[in-house]
PDB file of N, CA and C in Angstrom:
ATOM      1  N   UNK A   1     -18.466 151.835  30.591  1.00  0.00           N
ATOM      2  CA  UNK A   1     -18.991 152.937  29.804  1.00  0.00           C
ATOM      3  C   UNK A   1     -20.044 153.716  30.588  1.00  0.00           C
ATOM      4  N   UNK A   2     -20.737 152.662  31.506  1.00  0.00           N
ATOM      5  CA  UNK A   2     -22.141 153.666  32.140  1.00  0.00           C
ATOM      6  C   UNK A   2     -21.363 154.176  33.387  1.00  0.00           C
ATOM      7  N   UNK A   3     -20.197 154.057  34.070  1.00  0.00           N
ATOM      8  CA  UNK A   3     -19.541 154.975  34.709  1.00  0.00           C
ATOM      9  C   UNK A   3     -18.891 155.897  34.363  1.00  0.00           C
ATOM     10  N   UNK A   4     -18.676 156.171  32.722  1.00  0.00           N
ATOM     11  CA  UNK A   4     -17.732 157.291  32.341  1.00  0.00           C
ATOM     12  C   UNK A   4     -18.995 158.402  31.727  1.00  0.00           C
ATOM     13  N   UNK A   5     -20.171 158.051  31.547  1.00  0.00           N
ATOM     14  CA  UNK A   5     -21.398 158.545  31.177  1.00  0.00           C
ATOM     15  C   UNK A   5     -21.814 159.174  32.912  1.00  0.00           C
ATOM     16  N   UNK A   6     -21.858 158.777  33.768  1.00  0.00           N
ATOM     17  CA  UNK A   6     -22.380 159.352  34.782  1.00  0.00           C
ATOM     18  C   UNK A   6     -21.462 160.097  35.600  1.00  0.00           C
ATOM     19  N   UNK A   7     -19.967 159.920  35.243  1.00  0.00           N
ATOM     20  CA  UNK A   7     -19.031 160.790  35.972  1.00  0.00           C
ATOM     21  C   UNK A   7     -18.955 162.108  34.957  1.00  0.00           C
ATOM     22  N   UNK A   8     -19.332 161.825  33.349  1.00  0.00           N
ATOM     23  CA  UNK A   8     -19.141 163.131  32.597  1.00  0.00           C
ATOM     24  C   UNK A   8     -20.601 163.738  33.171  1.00  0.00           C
ATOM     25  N   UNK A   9     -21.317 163.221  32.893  1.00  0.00           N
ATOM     26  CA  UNK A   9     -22.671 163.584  33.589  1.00  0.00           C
ATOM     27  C   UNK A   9     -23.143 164.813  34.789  1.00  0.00           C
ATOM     28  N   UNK A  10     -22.359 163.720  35.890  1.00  0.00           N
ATOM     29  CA  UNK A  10     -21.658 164.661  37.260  1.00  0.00           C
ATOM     30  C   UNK A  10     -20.831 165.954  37.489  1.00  0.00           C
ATOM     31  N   UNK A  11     -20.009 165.662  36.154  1.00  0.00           N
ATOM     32  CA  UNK A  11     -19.079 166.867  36.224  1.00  0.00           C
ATOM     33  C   UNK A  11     -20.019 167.982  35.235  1.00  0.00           C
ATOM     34  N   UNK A  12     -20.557 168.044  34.206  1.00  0.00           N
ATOM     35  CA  UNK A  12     -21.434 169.029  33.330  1.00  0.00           C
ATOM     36  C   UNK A  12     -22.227 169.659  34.018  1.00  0.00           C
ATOM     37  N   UNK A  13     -23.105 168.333  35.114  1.00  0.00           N
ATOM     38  CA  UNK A  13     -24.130 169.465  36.104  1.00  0.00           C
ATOM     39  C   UNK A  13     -23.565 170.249  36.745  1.00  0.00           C
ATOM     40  N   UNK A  14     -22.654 170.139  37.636  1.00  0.00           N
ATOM     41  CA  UNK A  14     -21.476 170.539  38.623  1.00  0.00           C
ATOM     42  C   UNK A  14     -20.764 171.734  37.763  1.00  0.00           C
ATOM     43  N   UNK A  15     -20.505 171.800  36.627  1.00  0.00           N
ATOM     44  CA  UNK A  15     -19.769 172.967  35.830  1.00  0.00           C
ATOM     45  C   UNK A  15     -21.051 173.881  35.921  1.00  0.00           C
ATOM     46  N   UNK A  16     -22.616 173.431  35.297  1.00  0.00           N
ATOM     47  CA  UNK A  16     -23.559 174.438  35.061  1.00  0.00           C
ATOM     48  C   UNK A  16     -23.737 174.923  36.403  1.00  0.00           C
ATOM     49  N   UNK A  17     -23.692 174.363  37.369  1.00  0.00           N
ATOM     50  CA  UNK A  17     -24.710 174.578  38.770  1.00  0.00           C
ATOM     51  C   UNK A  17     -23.314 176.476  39.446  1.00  0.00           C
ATOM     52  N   UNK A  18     -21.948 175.711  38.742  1.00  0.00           N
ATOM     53  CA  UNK A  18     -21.098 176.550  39.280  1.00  0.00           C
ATOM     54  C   UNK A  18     -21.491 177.997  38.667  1.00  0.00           C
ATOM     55  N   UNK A  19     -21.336 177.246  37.217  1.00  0.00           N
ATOM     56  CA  UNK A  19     -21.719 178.721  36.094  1.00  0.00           C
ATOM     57  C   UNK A  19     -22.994 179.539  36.764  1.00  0.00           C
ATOM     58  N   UNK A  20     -23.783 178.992  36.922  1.00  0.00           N
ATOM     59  CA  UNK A  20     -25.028 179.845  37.086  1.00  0.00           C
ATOM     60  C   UNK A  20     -24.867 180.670  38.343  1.00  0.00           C
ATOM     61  N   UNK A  21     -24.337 180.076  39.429  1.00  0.00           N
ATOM     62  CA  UNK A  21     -23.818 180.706  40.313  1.00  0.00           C
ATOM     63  C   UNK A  21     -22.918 181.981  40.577  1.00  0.00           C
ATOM     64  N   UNK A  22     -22.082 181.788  39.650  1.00  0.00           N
ATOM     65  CA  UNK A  22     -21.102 182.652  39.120  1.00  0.00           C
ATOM     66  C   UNK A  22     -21.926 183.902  38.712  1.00  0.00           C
ATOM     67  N   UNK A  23     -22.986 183.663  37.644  1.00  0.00           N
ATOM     68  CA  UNK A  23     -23.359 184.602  36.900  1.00  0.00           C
ATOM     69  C   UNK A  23     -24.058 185.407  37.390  1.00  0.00           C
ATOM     70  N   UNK A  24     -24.636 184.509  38.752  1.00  0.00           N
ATOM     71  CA  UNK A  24     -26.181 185.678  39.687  1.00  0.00           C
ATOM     72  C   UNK A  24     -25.382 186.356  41.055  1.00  0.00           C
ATOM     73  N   UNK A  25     -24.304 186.448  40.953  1.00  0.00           N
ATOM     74  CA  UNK A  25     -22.997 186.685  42.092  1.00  0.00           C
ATOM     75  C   UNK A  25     -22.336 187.896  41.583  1.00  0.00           C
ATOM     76  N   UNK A  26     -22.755 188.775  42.034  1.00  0.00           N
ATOM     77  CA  UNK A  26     -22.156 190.592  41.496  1.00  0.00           C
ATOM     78  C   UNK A  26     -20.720 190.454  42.353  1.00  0.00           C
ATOM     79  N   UNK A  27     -20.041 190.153  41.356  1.00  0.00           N
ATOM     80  CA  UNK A  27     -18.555 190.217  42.135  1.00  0.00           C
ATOM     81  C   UNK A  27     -18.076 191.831  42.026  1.00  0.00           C
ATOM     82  N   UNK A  28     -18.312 192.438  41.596  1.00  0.00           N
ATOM     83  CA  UNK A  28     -18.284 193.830  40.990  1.00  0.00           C
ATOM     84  C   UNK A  28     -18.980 194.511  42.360  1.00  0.00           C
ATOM     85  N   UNK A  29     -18.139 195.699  43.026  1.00  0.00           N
ATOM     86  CA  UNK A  29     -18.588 195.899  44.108  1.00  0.00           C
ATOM     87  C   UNK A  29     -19.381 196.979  43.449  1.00  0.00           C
ATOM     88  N   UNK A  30     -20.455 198.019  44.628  1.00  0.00           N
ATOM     89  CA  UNK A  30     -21.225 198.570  43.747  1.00  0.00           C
ATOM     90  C   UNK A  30     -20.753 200.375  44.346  1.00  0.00           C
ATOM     91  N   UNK A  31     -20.615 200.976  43.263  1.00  0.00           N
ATOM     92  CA  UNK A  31     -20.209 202.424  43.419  1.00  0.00           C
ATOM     93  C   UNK A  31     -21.194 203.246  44.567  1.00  0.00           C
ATOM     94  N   UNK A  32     -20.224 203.537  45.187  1.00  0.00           N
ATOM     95  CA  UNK A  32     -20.533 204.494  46.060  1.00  0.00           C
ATOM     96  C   UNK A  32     -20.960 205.709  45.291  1.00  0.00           C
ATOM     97  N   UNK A  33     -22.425 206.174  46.149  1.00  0.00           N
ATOM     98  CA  UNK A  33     -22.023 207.113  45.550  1.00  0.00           C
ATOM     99  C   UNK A  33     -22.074 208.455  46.343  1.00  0.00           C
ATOM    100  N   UNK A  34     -21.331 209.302  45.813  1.00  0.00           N
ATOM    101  CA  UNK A  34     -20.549 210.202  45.779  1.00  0.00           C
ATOM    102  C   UNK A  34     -21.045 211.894  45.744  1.00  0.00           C
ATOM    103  N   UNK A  35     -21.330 212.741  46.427  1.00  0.00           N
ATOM    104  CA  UNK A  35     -22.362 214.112  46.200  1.00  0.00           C
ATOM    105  C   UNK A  35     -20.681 214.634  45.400  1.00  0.00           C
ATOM    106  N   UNK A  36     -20.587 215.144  44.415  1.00  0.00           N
ATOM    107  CA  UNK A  36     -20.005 215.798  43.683  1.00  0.00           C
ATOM    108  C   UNK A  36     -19.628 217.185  44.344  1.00  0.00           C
ATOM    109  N   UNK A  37     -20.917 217.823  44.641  1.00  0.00           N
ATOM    110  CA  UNK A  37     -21.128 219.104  44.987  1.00  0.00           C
ATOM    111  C   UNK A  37     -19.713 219.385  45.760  1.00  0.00           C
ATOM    112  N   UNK A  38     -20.030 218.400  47.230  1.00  0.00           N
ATOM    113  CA  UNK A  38     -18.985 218.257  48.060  1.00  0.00           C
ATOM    114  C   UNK A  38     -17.449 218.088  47.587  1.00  0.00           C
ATOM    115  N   UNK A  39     -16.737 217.680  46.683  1.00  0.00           N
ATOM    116  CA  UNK A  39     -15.668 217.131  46.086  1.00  0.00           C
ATOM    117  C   UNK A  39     -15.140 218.862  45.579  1.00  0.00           C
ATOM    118  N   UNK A  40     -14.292 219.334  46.620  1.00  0.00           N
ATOM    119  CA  UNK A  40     -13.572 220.714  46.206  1.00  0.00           C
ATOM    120  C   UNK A  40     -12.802 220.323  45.534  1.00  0.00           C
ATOM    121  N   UNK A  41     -12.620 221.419  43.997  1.00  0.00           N
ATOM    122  CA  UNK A  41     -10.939 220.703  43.309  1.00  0.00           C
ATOM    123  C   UNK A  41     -10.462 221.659  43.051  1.00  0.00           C
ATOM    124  N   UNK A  42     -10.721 223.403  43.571  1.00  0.00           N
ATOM    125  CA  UNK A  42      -9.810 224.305  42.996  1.00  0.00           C
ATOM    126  C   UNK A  42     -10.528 225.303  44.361  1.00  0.00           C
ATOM    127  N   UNK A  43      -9.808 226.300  44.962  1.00  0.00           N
ATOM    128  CA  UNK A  43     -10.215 226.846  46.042  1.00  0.00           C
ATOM    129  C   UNK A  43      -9.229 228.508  45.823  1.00  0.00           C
ATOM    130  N   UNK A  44      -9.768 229.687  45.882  1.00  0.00           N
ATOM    131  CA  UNK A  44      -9.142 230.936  45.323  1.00  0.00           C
ATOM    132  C   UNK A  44      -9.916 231.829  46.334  1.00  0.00           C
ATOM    133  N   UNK A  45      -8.854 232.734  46.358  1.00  0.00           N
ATOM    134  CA  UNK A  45      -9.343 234.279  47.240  1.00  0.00           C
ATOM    135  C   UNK A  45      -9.145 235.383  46.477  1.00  0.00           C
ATOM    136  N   UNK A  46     -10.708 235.947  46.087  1.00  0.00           N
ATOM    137  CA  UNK A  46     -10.348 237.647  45.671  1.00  0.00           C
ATOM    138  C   UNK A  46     -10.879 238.634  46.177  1.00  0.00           C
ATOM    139  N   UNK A  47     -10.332 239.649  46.749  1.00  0.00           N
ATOM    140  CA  UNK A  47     -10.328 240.551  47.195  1.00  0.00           C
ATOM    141  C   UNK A  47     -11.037 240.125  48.886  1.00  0.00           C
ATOM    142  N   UNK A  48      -9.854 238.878  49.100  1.00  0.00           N
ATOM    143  CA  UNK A  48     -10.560 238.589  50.368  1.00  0.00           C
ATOM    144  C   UNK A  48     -11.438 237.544  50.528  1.00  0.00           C
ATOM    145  N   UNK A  49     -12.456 237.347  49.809  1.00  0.00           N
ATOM    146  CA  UNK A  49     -13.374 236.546  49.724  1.00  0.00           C
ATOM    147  C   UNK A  49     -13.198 234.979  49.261  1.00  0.00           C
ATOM    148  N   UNK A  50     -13.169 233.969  49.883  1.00  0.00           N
ATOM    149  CA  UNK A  50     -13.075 232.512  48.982  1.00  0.00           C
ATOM    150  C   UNK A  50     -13.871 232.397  48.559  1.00  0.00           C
ATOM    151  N   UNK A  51     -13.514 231.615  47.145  1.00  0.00           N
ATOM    152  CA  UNK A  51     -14.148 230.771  46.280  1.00  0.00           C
ATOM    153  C   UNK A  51     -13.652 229.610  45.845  1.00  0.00           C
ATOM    154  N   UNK A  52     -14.563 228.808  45.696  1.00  0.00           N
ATOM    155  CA  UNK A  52     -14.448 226.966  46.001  1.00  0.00           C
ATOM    156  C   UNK A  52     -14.886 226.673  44.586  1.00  0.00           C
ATOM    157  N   UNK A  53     -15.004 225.673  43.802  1.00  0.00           N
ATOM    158  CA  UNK A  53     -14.882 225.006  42.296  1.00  0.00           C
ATOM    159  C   UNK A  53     -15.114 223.708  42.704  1.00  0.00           C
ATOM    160  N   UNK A  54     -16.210 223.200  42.934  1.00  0.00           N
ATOM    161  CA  UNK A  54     -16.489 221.864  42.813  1.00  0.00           C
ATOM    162  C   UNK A  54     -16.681 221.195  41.613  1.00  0.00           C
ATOM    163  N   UNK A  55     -16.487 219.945  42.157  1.00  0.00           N
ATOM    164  CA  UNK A  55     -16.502 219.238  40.618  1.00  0.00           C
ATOM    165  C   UNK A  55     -17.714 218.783  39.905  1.00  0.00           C
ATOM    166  N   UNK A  56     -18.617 218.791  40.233  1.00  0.00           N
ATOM    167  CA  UNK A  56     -20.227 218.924  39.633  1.00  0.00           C
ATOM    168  C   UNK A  56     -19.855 220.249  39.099  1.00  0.00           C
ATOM    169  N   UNK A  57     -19.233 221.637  39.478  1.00  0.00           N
ATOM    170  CA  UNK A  57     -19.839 222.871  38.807  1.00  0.00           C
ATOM    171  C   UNK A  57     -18.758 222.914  37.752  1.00  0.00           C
ATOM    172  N   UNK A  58     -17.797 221.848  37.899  1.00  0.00           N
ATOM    173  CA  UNK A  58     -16.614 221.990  37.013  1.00  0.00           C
ATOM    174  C   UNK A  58     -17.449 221.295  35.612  1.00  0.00           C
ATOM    175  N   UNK A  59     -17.893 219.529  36.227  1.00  0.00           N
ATOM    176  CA  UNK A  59     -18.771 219.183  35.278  1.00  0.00           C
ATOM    177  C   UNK A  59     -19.909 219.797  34.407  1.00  0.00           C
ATOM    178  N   UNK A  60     -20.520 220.415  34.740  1.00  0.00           N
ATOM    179  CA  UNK A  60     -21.181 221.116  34.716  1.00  0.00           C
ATOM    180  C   UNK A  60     -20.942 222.719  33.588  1.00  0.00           C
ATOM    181  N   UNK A  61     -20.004 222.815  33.558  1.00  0.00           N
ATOM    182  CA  UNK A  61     -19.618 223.943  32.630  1.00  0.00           C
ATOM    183  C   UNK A  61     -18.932 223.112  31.415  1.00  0.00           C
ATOM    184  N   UNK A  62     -18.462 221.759  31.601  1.00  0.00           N
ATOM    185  CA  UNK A  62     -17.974 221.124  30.421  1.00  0.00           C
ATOM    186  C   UNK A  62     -19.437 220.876  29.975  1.00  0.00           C
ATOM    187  N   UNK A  63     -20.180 220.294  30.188  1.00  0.00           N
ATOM    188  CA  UNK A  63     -21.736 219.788  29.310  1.00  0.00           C
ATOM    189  C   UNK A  63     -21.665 221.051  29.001  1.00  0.00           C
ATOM    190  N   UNK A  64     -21.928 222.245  29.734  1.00  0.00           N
ATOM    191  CA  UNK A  64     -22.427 223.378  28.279  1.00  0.00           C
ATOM    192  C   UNK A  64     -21.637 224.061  26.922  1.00  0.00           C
ATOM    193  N   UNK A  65     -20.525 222.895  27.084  1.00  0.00           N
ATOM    194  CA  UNK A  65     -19.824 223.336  25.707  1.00  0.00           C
ATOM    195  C   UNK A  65     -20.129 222.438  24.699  1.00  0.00           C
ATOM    196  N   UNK A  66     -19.879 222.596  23.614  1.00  0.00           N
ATOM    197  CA  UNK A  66     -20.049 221.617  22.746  1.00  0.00           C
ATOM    198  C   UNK A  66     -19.833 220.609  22.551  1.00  0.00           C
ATOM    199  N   UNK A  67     -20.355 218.845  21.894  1.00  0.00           N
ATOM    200  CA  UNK A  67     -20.093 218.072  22.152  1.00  0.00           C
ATOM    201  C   UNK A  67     -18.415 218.074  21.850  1.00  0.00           C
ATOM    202  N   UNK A  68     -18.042 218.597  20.851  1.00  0.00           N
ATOM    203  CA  UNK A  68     -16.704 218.271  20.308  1.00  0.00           C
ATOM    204  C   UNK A  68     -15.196 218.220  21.023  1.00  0.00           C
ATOM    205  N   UNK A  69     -16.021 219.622  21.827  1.00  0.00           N
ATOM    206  CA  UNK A  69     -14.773 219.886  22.686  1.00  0.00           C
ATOM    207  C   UNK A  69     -14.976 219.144  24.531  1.00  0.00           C
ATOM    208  N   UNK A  70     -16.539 218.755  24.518  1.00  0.00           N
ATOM    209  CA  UNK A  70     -16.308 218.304  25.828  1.00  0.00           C
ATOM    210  C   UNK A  70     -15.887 216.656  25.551  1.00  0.00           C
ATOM    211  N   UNK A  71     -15.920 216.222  24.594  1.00  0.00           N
ATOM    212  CA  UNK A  71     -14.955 215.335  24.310  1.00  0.00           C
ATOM    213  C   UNK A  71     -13.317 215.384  24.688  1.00  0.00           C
ATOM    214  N   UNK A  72     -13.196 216.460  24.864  1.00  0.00           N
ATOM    215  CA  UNK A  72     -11.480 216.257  24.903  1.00  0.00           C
ATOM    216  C   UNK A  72     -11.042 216.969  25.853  1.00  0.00           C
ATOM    217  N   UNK A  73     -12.594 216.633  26.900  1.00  0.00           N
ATOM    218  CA  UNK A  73     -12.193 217.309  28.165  1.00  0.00           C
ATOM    219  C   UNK A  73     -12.802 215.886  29.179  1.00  0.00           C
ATOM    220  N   UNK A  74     -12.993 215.047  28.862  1.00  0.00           N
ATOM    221  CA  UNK A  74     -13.448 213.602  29.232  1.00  0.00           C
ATOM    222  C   UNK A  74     -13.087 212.937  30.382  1.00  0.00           C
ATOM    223  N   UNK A  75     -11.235 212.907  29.805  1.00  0.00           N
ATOM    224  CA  UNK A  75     -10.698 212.198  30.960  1.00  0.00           C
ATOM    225  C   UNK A  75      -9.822 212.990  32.003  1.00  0.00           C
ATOM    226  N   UNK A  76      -9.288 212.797  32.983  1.00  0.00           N
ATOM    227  CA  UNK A  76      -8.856 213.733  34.267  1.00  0.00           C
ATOM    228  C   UNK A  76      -7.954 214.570  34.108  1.00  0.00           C
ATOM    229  N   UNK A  77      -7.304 214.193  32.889  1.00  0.00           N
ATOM    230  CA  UNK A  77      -6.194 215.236  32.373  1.00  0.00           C
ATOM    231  C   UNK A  77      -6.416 216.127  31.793  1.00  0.00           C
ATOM    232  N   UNK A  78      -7.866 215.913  30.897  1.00  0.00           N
ATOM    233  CA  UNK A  78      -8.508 216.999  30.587  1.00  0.00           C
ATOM    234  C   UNK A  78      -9.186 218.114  31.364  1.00  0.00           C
ATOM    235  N   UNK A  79      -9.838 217.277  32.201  1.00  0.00           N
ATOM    236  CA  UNK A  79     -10.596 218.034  33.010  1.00  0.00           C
ATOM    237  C   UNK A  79      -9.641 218.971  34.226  1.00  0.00           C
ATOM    238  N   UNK A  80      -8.759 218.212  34.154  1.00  0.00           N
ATOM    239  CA  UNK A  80      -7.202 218.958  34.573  1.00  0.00           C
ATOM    240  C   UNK A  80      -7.168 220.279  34.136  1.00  0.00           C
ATOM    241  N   UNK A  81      -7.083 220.069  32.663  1.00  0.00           N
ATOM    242  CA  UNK A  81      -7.024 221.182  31.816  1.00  0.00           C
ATOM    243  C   UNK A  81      -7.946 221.941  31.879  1.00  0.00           C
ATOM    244  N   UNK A  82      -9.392 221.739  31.769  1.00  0.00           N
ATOM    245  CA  UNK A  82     -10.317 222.588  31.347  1.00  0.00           C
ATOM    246  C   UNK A  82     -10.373 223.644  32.757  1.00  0.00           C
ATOM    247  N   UNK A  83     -10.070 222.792  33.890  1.00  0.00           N
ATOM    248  CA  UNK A  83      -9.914 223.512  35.388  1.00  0.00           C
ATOM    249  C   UNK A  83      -9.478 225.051  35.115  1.00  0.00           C
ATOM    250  N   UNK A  84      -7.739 224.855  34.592  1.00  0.00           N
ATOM    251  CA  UNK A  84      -7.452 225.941  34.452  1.00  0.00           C
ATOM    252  C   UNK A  84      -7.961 227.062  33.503  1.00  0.00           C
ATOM    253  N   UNK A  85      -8.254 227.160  32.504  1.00  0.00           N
ATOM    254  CA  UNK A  85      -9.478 227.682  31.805  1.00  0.00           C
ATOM    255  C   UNK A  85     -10.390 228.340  32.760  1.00  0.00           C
ATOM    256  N   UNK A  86     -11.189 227.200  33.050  1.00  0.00           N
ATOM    257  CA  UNK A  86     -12.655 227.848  33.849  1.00  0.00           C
ATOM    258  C   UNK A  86     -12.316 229.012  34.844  1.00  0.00           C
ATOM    259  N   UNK A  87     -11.327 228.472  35.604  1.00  0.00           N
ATOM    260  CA  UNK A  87     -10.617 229.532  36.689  1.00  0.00           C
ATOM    261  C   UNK A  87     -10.333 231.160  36.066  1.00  0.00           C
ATOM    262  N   UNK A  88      -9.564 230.820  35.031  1.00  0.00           N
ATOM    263  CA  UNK A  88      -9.193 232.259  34.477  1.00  0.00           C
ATOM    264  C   UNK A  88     -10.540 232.895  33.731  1.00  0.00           C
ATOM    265  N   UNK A  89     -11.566 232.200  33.213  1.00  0.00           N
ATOM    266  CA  UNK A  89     -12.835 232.620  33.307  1.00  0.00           C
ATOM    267  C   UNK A  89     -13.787 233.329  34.442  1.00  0.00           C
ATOM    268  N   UNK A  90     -13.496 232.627  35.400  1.00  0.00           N
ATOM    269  CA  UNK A  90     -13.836 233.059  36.406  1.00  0.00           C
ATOM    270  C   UNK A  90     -13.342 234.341  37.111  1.00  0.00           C
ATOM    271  N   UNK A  91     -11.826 234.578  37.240  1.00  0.00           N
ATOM    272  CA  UNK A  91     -11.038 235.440  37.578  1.00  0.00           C
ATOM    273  C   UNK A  91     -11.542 236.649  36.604  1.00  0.00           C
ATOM    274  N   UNK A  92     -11.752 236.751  35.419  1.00  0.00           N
ATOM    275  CA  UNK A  92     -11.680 237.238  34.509  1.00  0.00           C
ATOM    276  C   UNK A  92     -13.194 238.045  34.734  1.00  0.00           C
ATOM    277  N   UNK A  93     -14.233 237.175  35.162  1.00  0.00           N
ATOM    278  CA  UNK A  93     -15.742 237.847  35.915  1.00  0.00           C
ATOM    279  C   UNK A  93     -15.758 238.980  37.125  1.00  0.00           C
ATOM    280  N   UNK A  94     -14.547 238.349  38.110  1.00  0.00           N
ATOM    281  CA  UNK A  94     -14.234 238.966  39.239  1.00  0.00           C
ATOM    282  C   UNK A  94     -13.893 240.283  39.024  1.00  0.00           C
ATOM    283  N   UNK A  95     -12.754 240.161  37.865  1.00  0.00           N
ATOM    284  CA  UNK A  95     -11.988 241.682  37.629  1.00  0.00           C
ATOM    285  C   UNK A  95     -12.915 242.718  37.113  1.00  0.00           C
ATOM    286  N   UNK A  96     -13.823 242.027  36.293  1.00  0.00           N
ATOM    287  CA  UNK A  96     -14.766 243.292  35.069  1.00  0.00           C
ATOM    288  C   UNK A  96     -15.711 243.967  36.576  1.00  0.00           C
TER     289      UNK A  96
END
Protein backbone atom coordinates (compact mmCIF):
# COMPACT_ATOMS: atom_id res chain seq x y z
CA UNK A 1 0.00 0.00 0.00
CA UNK A 2 2.93 2.53 0.96
CA UNK A 3 4.28 1.84 -2.61
CA UNK A 4 1.04 2.51 -4.43
CA UNK A 5 0.75 5.83 -2.14
CA UNK A 6 4.21 7.02 -3.23
CA UNK A 7 4.04 5.97 -6.91
CA UNK A 8 0.41 7.90 -7.01
CA UNK A 9 2.26 10.48 -5.12
CA UNK A 10 5.15 10.60 -7.83
CA UNK A 11 2.95 10.67 -10.61
CA UNK A 12 0.46 13.89 -9.17
CA UNK A 13 3.73 15.90 -8.52
CA UNK A 14 5.07 14.99 -11.97
CA UNK A 15 1.44 15.82 -13.63
CA UNK A 16 1.50 19.38 -11.53
CA UNK A 17 5.26 20.16 -12.13
CA UNK A 18 4.26 19.37 -16.08
CA UNK A 19 0.99 21.49 -15.78
CA UNK A 20 2.63 24.45 -14.45
CA UNK A 21 5.10 24.29 -17.00
CA UNK A 22 2.77 24.07 -19.67
CA UNK A 23 0.93 27.05 -18.42
CA UNK A 24 4.11 29.63 -18.07
CA UNK A 25 5.20 28.34 -21.82
CA UNK A 26 3.55 30.82 -24.54
CA UNK A 27 3.18 28.22 -27.12
CA UNK A 28 1.24 30.85 -29.06
CA UNK A 29 3.78 32.59 -31.21
CA UNK A 30 3.62 36.33 -30.80
CA UNK A 31 2.18 38.66 -33.71
CA UNK A 32 4.28 40.41 -35.68
CA UNK A 33 3.66 43.39 -36.00
CA UNK A 34 2.77 44.82 -38.99
CA UNK A 35 2.83 48.98 -40.19
CA UNK A 36 -0.57 48.82 -41.97
CA UNK A 37 0.24 52.06 -43.62
CA UNK A 38 2.67 49.99 -45.76
CA UNK A 39 0.12 47.04 -46.73
CA UNK A 40 -1.16 48.46 -50.42
CA UNK A 41 -4.62 46.82 -51.24
CA UNK A 42 -6.03 48.88 -54.09
CA UNK A 43 -3.63 51.05 -56.43
CA UNK A 44 -5.51 53.53 -59.38
CA UNK A 45 -4.40 56.20 -61.94
CA UNK A 46 -6.31 59.46 -62.67
CA UNK A 47 -5.53 61.65 -64.97
CA UNK A 48 -2.08 60.24 -64.79
CA UNK A 49 -1.42 60.47 -61.32
CA UNK A 50 -1.31 57.18 -58.85
CA UNK A 51 -3.13 56.57 -56.06
CA UNK A 52 -2.47 53.84 -53.46
CA UNK A 53 -5.37 52.67 -50.63
CA UNK A 54 -3.73 51.27 -47.79
CA UNK A 55 -5.20 49.29 -45.41
CA UNK A 56 -4.97 51.44 -42.21
CA UNK A 57 -6.71 54.25 -44.55
CA UNK A 58 -9.13 51.54 -45.67
CA UNK A 59 -9.50 50.78 -41.82
CA UNK A 60 -9.75 53.82 -41.06
CA UNK A 61 -12.77 55.03 -43.11
CA UNK A 62 -14.68 51.85 -41.79
CA UNK A 63 -14.34 53.24 -37.90
CA UNK A 64 -15.88 56.46 -39.19
CA UNK A 65 -19.02 54.82 -40.09
CA UNK A 66 -21.34 53.68 -37.82
CA UNK A 67 -21.10 50.99 -35.45
CA UNK A 68 -23.85 49.02 -37.32
CA UNK A 69 -22.54 48.99 -40.53
CA UNK A 70 -18.83 48.70 -39.62
CA UNK A 71 -19.98 45.57 -38.26
CA UNK A 72 -20.64 44.06 -41.51
CA UNK A 73 -17.62 45.27 -42.81
CA UNK A 74 -15.45 43.19 -40.09
CA UNK A 75 -14.33 40.33 -41.83
CA UNK A 76 -12.12 40.28 -45.27
CA UNK A 77 -14.98 39.77 -47.38
CA UNK A 78 -16.37 42.64 -46.14
CA UNK A 79 -13.73 44.72 -46.15
CA UNK A 80 -13.46 43.25 -49.69
CA UNK A 81 -16.57 44.89 -50.15
CA UNK A 82 -16.36 48.08 -48.47
CA UNK A 83 -12.91 48.47 -50.78
CA UNK A 84 -15.03 48.78 -53.65
CA UNK A 85 -17.29 51.46 -52.29
CA UNK A 86 -14.51 53.58 -50.86
CA UNK A 87 -12.82 53.53 -54.35
CA UNK A 88 -15.89 54.76 -56.20
CA UNK A 89 -16.01 57.38 -53.39
CA UNK A 90 -12.92 58.30 -54.07
CA UNK A 91 -13.17 58.33 -57.92
CA UNK A 92 -16.23 60.18 -57.42
CA UNK A 93 -13.88 63.22 -55.40
CA UNK A 94 -11.47 63.06 -58.35
CA UNK A 95 -14.21 63.75 -60.99
CA UNK A 96 -16.15 66.80 -59.05
Amino acid sequence: MKKILIVATLIVVTCLLTWSLVQSDNHEEAEVEIDKKSIIIAEYKWNGELHQISLAELEAAIAELPTYRQQNYASKKGKAEYLETYIDEKLKLLQA
